[in-house]
C-alpha atoms as a PDB file:
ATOM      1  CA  UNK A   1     102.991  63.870  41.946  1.00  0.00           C
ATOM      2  CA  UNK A   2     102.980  67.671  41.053  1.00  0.00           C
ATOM      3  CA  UNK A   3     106.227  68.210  38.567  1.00  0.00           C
ATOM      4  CA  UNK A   4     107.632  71.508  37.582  1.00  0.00           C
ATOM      5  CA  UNK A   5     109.988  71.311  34.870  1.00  0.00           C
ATOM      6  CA  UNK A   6     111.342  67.753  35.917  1.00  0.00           C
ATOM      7  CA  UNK A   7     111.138  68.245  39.236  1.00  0.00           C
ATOM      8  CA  UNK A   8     108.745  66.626  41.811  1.00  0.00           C
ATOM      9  CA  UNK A   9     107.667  69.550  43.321  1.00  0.00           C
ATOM     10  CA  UNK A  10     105.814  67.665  46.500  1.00  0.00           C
ATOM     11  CA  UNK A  11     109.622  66.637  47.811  1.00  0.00           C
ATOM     12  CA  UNK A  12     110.381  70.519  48.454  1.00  0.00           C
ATOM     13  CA  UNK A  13     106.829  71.408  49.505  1.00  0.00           C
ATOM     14  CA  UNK A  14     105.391  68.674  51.942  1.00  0.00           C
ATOM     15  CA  UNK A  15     102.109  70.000  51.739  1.00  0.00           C
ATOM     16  CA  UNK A  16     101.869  69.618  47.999  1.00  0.00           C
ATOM     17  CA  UNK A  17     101.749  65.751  49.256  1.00  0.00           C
ATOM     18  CA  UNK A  18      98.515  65.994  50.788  1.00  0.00           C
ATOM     19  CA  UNK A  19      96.622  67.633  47.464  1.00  0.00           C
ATOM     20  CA  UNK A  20      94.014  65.571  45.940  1.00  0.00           C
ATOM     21  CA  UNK A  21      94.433  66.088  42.288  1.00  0.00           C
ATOM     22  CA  UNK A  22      91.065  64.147  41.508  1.00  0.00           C
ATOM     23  CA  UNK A  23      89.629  67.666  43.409  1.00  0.00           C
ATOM     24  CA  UNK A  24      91.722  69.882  42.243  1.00  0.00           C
ATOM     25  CA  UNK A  25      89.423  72.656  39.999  1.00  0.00           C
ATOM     26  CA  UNK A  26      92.050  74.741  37.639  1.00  0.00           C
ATOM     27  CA  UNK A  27      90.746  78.274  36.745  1.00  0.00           C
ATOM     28  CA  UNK A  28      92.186  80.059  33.914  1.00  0.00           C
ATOM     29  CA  UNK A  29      93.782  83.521  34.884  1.00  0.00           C
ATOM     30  CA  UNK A  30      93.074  86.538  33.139  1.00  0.00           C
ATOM     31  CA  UNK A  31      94.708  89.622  32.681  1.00  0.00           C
ATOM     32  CA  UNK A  32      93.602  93.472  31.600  1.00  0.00           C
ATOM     33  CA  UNK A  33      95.324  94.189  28.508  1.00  0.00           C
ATOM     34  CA  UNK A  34      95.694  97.748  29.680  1.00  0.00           C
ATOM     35  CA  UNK A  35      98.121  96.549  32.008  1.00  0.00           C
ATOM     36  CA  UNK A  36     100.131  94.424  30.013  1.00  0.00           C
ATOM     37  CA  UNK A  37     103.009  96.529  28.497  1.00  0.00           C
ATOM     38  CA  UNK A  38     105.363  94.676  26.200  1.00  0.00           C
ATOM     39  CA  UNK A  39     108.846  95.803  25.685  1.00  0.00           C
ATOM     40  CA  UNK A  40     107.905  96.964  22.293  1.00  0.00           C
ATOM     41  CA  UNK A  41     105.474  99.583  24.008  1.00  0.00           C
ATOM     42  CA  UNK A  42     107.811 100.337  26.229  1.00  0.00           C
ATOM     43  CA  UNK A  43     110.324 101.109  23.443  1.00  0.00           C
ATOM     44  CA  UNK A  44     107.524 103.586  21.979  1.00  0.00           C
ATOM     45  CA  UNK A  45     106.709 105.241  24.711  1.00  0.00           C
ATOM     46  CA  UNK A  46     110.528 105.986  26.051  1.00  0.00           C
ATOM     47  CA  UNK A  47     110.871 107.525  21.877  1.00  0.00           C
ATOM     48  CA  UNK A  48     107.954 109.526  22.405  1.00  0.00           C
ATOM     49  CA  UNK A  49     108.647 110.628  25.495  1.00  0.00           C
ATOM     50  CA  UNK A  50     112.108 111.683  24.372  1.00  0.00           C
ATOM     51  CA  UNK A  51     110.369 113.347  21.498  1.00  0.00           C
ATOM     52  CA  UNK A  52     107.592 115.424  23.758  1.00  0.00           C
ATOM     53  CA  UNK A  53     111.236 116.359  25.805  1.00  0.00           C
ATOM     54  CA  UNK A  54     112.643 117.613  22.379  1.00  0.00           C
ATOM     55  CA  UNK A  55     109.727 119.384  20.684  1.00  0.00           C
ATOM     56  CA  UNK A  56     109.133 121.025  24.584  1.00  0.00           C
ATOM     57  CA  UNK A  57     112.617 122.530  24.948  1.00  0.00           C
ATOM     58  CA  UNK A  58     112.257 123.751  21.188  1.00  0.00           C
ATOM     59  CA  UNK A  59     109.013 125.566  21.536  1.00  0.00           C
ATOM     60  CA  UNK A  60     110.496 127.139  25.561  1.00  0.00           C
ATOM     61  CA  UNK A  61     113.253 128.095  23.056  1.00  0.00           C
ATOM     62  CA  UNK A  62     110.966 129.970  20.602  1.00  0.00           C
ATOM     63  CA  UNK A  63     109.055 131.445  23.280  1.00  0.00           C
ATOM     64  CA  UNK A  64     112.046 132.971  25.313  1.00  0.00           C
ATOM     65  CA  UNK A  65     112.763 134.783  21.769  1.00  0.00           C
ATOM     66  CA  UNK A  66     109.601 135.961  20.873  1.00  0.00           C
ATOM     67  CA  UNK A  67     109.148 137.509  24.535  1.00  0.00           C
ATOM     68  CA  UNK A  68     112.279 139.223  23.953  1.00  0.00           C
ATOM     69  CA  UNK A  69     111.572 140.324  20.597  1.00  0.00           C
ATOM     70  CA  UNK A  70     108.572 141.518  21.800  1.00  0.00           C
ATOM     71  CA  UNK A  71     110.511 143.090  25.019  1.00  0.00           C
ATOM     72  CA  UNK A  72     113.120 145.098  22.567  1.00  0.00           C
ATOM     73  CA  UNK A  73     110.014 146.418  20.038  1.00  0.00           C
ATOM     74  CA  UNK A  74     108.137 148.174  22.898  1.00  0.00           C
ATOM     75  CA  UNK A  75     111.463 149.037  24.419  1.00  0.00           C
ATOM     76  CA  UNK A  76     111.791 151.259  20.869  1.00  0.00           C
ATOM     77  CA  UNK A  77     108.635 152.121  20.494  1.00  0.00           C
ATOM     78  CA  UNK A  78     108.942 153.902  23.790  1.00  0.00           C
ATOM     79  CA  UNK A  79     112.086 155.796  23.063  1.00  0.00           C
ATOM     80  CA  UNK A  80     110.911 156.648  19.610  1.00  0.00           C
ATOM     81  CA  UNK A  81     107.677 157.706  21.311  1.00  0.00           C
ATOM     82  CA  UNK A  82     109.080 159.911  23.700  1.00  0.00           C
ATOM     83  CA  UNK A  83     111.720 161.555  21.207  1.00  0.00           C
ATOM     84  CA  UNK A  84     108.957 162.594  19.339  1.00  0.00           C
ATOM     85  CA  UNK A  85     107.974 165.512  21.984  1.00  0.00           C
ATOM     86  CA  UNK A  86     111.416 165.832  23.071  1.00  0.00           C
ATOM     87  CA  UNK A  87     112.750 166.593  19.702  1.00  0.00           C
ATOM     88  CA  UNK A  88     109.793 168.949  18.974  1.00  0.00           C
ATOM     89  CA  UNK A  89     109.948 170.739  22.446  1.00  0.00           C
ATOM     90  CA  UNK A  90     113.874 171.347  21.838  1.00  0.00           C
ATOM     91  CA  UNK A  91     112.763 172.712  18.054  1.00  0.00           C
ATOM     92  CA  UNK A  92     110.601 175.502  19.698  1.00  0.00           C
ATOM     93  CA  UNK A  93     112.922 176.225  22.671  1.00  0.00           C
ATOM     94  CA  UNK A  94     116.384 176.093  21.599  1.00  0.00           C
ATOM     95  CA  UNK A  95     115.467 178.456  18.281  1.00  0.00           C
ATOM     96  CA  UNK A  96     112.888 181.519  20.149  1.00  0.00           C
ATOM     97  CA  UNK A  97     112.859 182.801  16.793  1.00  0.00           C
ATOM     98  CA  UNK A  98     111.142 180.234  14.996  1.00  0.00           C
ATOM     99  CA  UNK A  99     108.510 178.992  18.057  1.00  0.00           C
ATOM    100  CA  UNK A 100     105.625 180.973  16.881  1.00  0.00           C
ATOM    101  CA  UNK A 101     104.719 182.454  13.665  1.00  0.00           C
ATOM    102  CA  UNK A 102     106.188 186.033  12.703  1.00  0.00           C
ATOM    103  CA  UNK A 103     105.134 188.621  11.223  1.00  0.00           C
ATOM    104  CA  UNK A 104     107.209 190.703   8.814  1.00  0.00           C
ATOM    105  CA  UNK A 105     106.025 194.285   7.764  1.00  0.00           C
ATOM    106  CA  UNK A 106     103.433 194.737   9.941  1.00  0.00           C
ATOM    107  CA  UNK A 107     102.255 198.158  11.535  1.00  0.00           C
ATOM    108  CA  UNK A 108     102.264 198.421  14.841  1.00  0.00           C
ATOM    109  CA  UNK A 109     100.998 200.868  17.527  1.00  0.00           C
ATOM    110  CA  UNK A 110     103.555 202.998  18.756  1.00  0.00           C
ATOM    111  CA  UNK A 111     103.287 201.646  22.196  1.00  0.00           C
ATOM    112  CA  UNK A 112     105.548 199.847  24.340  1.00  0.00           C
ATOM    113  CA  UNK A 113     103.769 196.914  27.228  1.00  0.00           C
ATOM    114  CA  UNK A 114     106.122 195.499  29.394  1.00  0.00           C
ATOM    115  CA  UNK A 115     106.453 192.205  29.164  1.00  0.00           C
ATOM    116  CA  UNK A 116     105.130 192.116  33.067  1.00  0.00           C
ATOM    117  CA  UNK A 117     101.955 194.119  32.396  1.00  0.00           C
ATOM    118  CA  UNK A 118     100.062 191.547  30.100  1.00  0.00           C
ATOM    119  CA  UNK A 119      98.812 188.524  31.262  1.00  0.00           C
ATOM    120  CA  UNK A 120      96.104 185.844  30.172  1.00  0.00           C
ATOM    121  CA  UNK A 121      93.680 185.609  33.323  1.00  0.00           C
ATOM    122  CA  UNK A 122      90.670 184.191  34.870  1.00  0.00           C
ATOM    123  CA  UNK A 123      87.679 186.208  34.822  1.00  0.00           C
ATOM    124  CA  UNK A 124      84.076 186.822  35.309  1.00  0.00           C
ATOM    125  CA  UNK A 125      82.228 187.599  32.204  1.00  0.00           C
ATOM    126  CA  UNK A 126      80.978 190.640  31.482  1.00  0.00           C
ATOM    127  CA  UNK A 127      83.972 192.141  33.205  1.00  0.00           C
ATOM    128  CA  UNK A 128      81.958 194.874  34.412  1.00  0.00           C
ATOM    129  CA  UNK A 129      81.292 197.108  36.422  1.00  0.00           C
ATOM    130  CA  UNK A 130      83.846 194.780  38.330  1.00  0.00           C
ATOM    131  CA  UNK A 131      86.382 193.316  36.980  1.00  0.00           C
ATOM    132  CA  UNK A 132      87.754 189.923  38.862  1.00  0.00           C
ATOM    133  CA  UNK A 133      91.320 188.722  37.476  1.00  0.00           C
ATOM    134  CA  UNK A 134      93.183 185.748  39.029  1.00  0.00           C
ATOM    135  CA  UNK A 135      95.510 183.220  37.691  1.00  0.00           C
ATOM    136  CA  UNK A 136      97.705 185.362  35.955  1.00  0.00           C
ATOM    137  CA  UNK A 137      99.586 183.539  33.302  1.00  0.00           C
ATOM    138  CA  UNK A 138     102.025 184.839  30.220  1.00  0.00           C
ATOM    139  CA  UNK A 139      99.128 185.644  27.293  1.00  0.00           C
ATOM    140  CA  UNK A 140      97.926 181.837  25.904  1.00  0.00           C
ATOM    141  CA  UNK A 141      99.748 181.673  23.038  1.00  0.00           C
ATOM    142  CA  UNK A 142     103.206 183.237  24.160  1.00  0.00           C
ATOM    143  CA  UNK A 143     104.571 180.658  26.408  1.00  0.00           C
ATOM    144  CA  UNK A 144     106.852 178.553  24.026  1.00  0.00           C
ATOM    145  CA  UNK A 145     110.017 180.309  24.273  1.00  0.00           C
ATOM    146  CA  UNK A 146     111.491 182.880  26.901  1.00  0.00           C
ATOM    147  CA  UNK A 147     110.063 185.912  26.768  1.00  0.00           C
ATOM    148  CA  UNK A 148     111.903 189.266  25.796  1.00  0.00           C
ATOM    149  CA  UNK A 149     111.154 192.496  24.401  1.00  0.00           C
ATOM    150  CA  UNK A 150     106.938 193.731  24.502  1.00  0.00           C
ATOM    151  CA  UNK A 151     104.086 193.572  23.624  1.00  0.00           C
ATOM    152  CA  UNK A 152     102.053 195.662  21.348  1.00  0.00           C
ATOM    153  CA  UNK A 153      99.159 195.749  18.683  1.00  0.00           C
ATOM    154  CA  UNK A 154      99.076 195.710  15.065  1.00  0.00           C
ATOM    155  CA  UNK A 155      97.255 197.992  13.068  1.00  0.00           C
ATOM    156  CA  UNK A 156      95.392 197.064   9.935  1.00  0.00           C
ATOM    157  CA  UNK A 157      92.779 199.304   8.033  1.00  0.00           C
ATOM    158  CA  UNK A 158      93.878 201.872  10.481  1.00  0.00           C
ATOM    159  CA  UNK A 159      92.548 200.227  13.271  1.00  0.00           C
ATOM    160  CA  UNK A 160      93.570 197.842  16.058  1.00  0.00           C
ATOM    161  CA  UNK A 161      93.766 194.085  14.726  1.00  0.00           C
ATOM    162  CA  UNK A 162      95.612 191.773  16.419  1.00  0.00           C
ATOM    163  CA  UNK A 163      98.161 191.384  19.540  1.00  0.00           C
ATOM    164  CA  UNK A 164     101.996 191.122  19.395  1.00  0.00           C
ATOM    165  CA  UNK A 165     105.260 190.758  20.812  1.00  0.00           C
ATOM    166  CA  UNK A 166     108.200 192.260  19.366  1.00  0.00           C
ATOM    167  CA  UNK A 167     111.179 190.502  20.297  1.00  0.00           C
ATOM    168  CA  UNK A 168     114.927 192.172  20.882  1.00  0.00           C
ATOM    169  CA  UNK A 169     116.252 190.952  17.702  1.00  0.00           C
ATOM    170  CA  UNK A 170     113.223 193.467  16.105  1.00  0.00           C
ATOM    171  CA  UNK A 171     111.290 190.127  14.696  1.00  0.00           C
ATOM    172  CA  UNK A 172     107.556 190.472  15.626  1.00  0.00           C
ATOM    173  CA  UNK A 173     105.861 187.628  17.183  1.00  0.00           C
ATOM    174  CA  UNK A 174     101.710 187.065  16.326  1.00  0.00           C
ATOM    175  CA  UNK A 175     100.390 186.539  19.498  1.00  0.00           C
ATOM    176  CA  UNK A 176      96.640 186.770  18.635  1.00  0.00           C
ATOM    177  CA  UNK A 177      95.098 187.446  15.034  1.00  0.00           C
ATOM    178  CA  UNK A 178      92.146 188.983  16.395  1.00  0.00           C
ATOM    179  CA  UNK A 179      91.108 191.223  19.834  1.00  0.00           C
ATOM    180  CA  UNK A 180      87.897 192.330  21.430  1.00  0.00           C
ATOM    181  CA  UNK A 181      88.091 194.889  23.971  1.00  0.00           C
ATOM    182  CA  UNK A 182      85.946 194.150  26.726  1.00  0.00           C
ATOM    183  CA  UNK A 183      86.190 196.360  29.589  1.00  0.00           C
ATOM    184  CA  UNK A 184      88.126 199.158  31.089  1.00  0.00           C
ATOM    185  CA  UNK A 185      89.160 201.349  33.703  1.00  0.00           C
ATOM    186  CA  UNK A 186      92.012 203.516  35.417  1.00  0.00           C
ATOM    187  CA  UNK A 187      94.166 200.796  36.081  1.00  0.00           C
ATOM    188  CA  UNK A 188      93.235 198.173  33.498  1.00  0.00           C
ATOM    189  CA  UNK A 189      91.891 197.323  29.787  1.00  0.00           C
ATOM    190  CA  UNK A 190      90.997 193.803  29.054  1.00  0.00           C
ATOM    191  CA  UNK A 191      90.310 192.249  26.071  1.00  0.00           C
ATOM    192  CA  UNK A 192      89.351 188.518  24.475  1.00  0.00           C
ATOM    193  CA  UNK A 193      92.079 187.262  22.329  1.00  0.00           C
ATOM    194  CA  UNK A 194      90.962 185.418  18.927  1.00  0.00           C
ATOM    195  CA  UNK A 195      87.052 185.933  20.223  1.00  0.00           C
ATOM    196  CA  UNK A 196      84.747 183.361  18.988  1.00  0.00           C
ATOM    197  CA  UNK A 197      81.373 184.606  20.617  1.00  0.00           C
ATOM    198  CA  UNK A 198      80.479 181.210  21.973  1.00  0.00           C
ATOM    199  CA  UNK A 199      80.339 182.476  25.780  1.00  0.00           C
ATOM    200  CA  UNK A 200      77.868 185.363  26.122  1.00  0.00           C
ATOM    201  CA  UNK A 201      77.375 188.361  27.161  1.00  0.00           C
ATOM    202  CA  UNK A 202      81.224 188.348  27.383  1.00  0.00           C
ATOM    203  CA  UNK A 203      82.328 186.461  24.255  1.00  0.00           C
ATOM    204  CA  UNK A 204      84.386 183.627  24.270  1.00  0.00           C
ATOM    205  CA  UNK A 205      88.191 183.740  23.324  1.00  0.00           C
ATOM    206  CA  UNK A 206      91.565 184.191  25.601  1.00  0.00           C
ATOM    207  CA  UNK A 207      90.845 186.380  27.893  1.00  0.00           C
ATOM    208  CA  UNK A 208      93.722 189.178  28.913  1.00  0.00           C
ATOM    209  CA  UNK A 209      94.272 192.102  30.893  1.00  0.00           C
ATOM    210  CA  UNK A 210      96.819 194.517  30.405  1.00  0.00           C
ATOM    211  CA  UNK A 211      98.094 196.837  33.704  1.00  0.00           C
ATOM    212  CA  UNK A 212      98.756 200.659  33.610  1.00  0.00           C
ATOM    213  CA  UNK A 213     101.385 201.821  35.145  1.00  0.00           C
ATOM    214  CA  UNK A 214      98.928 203.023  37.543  1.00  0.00           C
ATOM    215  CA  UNK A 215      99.010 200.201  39.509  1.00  0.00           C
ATOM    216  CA  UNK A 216     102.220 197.548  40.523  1.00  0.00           C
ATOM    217  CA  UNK A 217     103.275 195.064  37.612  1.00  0.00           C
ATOM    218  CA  UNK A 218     103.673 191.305  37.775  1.00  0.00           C
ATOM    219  CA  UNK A 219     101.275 188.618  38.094  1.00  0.00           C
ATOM    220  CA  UNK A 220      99.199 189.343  41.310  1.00  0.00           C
ATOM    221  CA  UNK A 221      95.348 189.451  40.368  1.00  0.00           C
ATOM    222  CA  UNK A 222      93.059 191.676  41.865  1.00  0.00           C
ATOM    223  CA  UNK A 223      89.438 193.085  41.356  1.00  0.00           C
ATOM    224  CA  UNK A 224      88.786 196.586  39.722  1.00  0.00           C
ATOM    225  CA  UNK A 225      85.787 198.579  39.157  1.00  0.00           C
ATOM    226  CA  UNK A 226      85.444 198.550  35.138  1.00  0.00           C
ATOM    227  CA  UNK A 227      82.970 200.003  32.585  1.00  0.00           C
ATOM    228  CA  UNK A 228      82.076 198.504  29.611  1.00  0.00           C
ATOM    229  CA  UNK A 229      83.495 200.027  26.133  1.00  0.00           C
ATOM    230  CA  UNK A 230      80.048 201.222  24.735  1.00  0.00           C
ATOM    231  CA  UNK A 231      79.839 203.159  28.108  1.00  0.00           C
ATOM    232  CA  UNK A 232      83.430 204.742  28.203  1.00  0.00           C
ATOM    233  CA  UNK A 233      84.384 208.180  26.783  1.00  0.00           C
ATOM    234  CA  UNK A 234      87.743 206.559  25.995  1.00  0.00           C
ATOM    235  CA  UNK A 235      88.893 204.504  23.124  1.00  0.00           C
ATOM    236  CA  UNK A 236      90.953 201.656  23.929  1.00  0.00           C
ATOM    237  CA  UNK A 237      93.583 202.822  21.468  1.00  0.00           C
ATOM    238  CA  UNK A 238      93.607 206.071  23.547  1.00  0.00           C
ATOM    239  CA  UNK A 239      94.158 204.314  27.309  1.00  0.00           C
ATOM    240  CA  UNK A 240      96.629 202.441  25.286  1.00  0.00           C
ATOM    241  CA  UNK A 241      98.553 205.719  24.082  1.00  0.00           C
ATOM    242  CA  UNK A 242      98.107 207.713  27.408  1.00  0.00           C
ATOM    243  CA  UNK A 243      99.519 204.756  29.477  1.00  0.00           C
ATOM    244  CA  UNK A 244     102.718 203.174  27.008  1.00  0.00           C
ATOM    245  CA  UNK A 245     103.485 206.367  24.809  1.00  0.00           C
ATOM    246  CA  UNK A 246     105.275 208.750  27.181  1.00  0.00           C
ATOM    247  CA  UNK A 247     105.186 210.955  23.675  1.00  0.00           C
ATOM    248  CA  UNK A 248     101.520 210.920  23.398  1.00  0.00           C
ATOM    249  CA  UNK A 249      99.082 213.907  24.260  1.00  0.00           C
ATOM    250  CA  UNK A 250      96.029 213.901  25.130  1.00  0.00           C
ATOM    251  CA  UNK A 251      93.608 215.826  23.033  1.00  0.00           C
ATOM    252  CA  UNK A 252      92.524 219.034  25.016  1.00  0.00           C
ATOM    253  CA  UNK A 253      89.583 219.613  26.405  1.00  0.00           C
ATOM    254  CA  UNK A 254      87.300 222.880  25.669  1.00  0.00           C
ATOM    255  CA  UNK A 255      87.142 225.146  28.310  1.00  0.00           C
ATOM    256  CA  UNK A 256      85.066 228.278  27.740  1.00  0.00           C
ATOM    257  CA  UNK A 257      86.584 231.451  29.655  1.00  0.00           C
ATOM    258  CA  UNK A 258      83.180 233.318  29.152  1.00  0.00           C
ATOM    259  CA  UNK A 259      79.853 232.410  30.834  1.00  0.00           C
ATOM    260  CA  UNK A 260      76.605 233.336  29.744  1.00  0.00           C
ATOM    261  CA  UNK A 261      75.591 235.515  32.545  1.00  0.00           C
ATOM    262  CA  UNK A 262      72.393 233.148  33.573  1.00  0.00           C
ATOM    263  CA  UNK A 263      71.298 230.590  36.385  1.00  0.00           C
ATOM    264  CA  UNK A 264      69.621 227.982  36.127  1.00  0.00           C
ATOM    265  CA  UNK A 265      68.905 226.406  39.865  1.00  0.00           C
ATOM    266  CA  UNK A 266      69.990 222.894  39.782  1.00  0.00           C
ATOM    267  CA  UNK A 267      66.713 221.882  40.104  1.00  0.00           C
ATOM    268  CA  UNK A 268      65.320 223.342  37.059  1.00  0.00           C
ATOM    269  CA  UNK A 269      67.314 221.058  34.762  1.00  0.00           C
ATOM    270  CA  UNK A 270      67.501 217.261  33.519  1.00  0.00           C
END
């Protein structure tokens, strides 16, 4: 008889009947403890899971925040950034007479360049005995405010120093400290602005070419046949006067009336 708490078992099972218990070989059962779970565990692992839930919307929390903290301080860094220039570009435009140094008291050559006739260029050193201009742009260090009045020199020592612009309102604007003529001609004279003598033979420096009235204003470039200033019988203060001095006079040149009464064949003499 096989009983299970009181209960002949063999009356609801016939085939429990038939068992011979004198045979019967019992085997213990055994179980991995890594998949037994006790309600205990189970109580642990639901309050740690509960806590990993917590401590995971808490640090999604801090992270949203820091990525928009991090969001708004480049946002200002960018504005700030790009004030910087803006603020400083409105400081030289929006006051012409404080975007480039002045010069108060200065003398200047009594000549008057339009403001079309001078023009920083692209050239091909020497500049002579052609002259090759293109790119014609508003002299390198005048391009900060719109332009008015023109331009001149200054004079220092009693000679030709530097290159300026007067402006309308009479305040003088230094344009380059220092000039080189180069080369000259009819039509043109061009000079190195603030020379440094890195480039040779034509020194380095901003180069500029200034247009007599000889030939049409404005920015077109254009080639012209040019001699150096060691080869020229005039001074570039002189093409300077001639061309933007309507006053100025030219000295005169010696003519002689009386002639020796000889001649000399023209192939008698060099």
């Amino acid at each position: 008889m096989i009983k299970y708490q009181g209960n002949d078992l063999s009356e609801d099972i016939p085939e429990l009947k038939n068992i011979d218990l004198d045979n019967v070989i019992l085997k213990p059962i055994t179980y991995d403890s890594k998949e037994i779970m006790t309600m205990e565990d189970q109580t642990v692992s639901t309050a740690n899971t509960g806590d990993f839930d917590a401590n995971t919307e808490k640090s999604f929390k801090r992270s949203h925040f820091n990525a928009w903290k991090c969001a708004f301080f480049v946002l200002l860094a960018i504005v700030v950034c790009g004030s910087v220039p803006t603020i400083s570009y409105f400081a030289l435009t929006s006051s012409p007479s404080n975007a480039l140094p002045t010069i108060p008291g200065t003398e200047l050559l009594q000549i008057v360049i339009p403001i079309n006739r001078a023009f920083d260029v692209q050239w091909n050193p020497p500049g002579y005995p052609l002259l090759r201009a293109s790119y014609l742009e508003p002299p390198y260090f005048d391009r900060n405010e719109d332009r008015d009045g023109y331009y001149t020199f200054d004079i220092q020592d009693g000679n030709i120093a530097g290159f300026v612009r007067k402006r309308s309102d009479g305040s003088v604007l230094q344009v380059f400290d220092e000039v080189e003529f180069i080369s000259i001609s009819d039509n043109v004279l061009m000079f190195n602005g603030n020379p440094n003598g890195i480039y040779l033979p034509g020194g380095g420096g901003y180069g500029t070419i200034i247009k007599a009235p000889s030939i049409a204003s404005g920015n077109a470039g254009g080639n012209w046949v040019t001699e150096s200033l060691a080869n020229s019988e005039m001074t570039p203060g002189e093409w300077l006067l001639q061309n933007f001095n309507p006053s100025f006079t030219a000295p005169p040149t010696r003519q002689y009336n009386e002639l020796l009464q000889v001649a000399i064949p023209i192939n008698r003499a060099f």
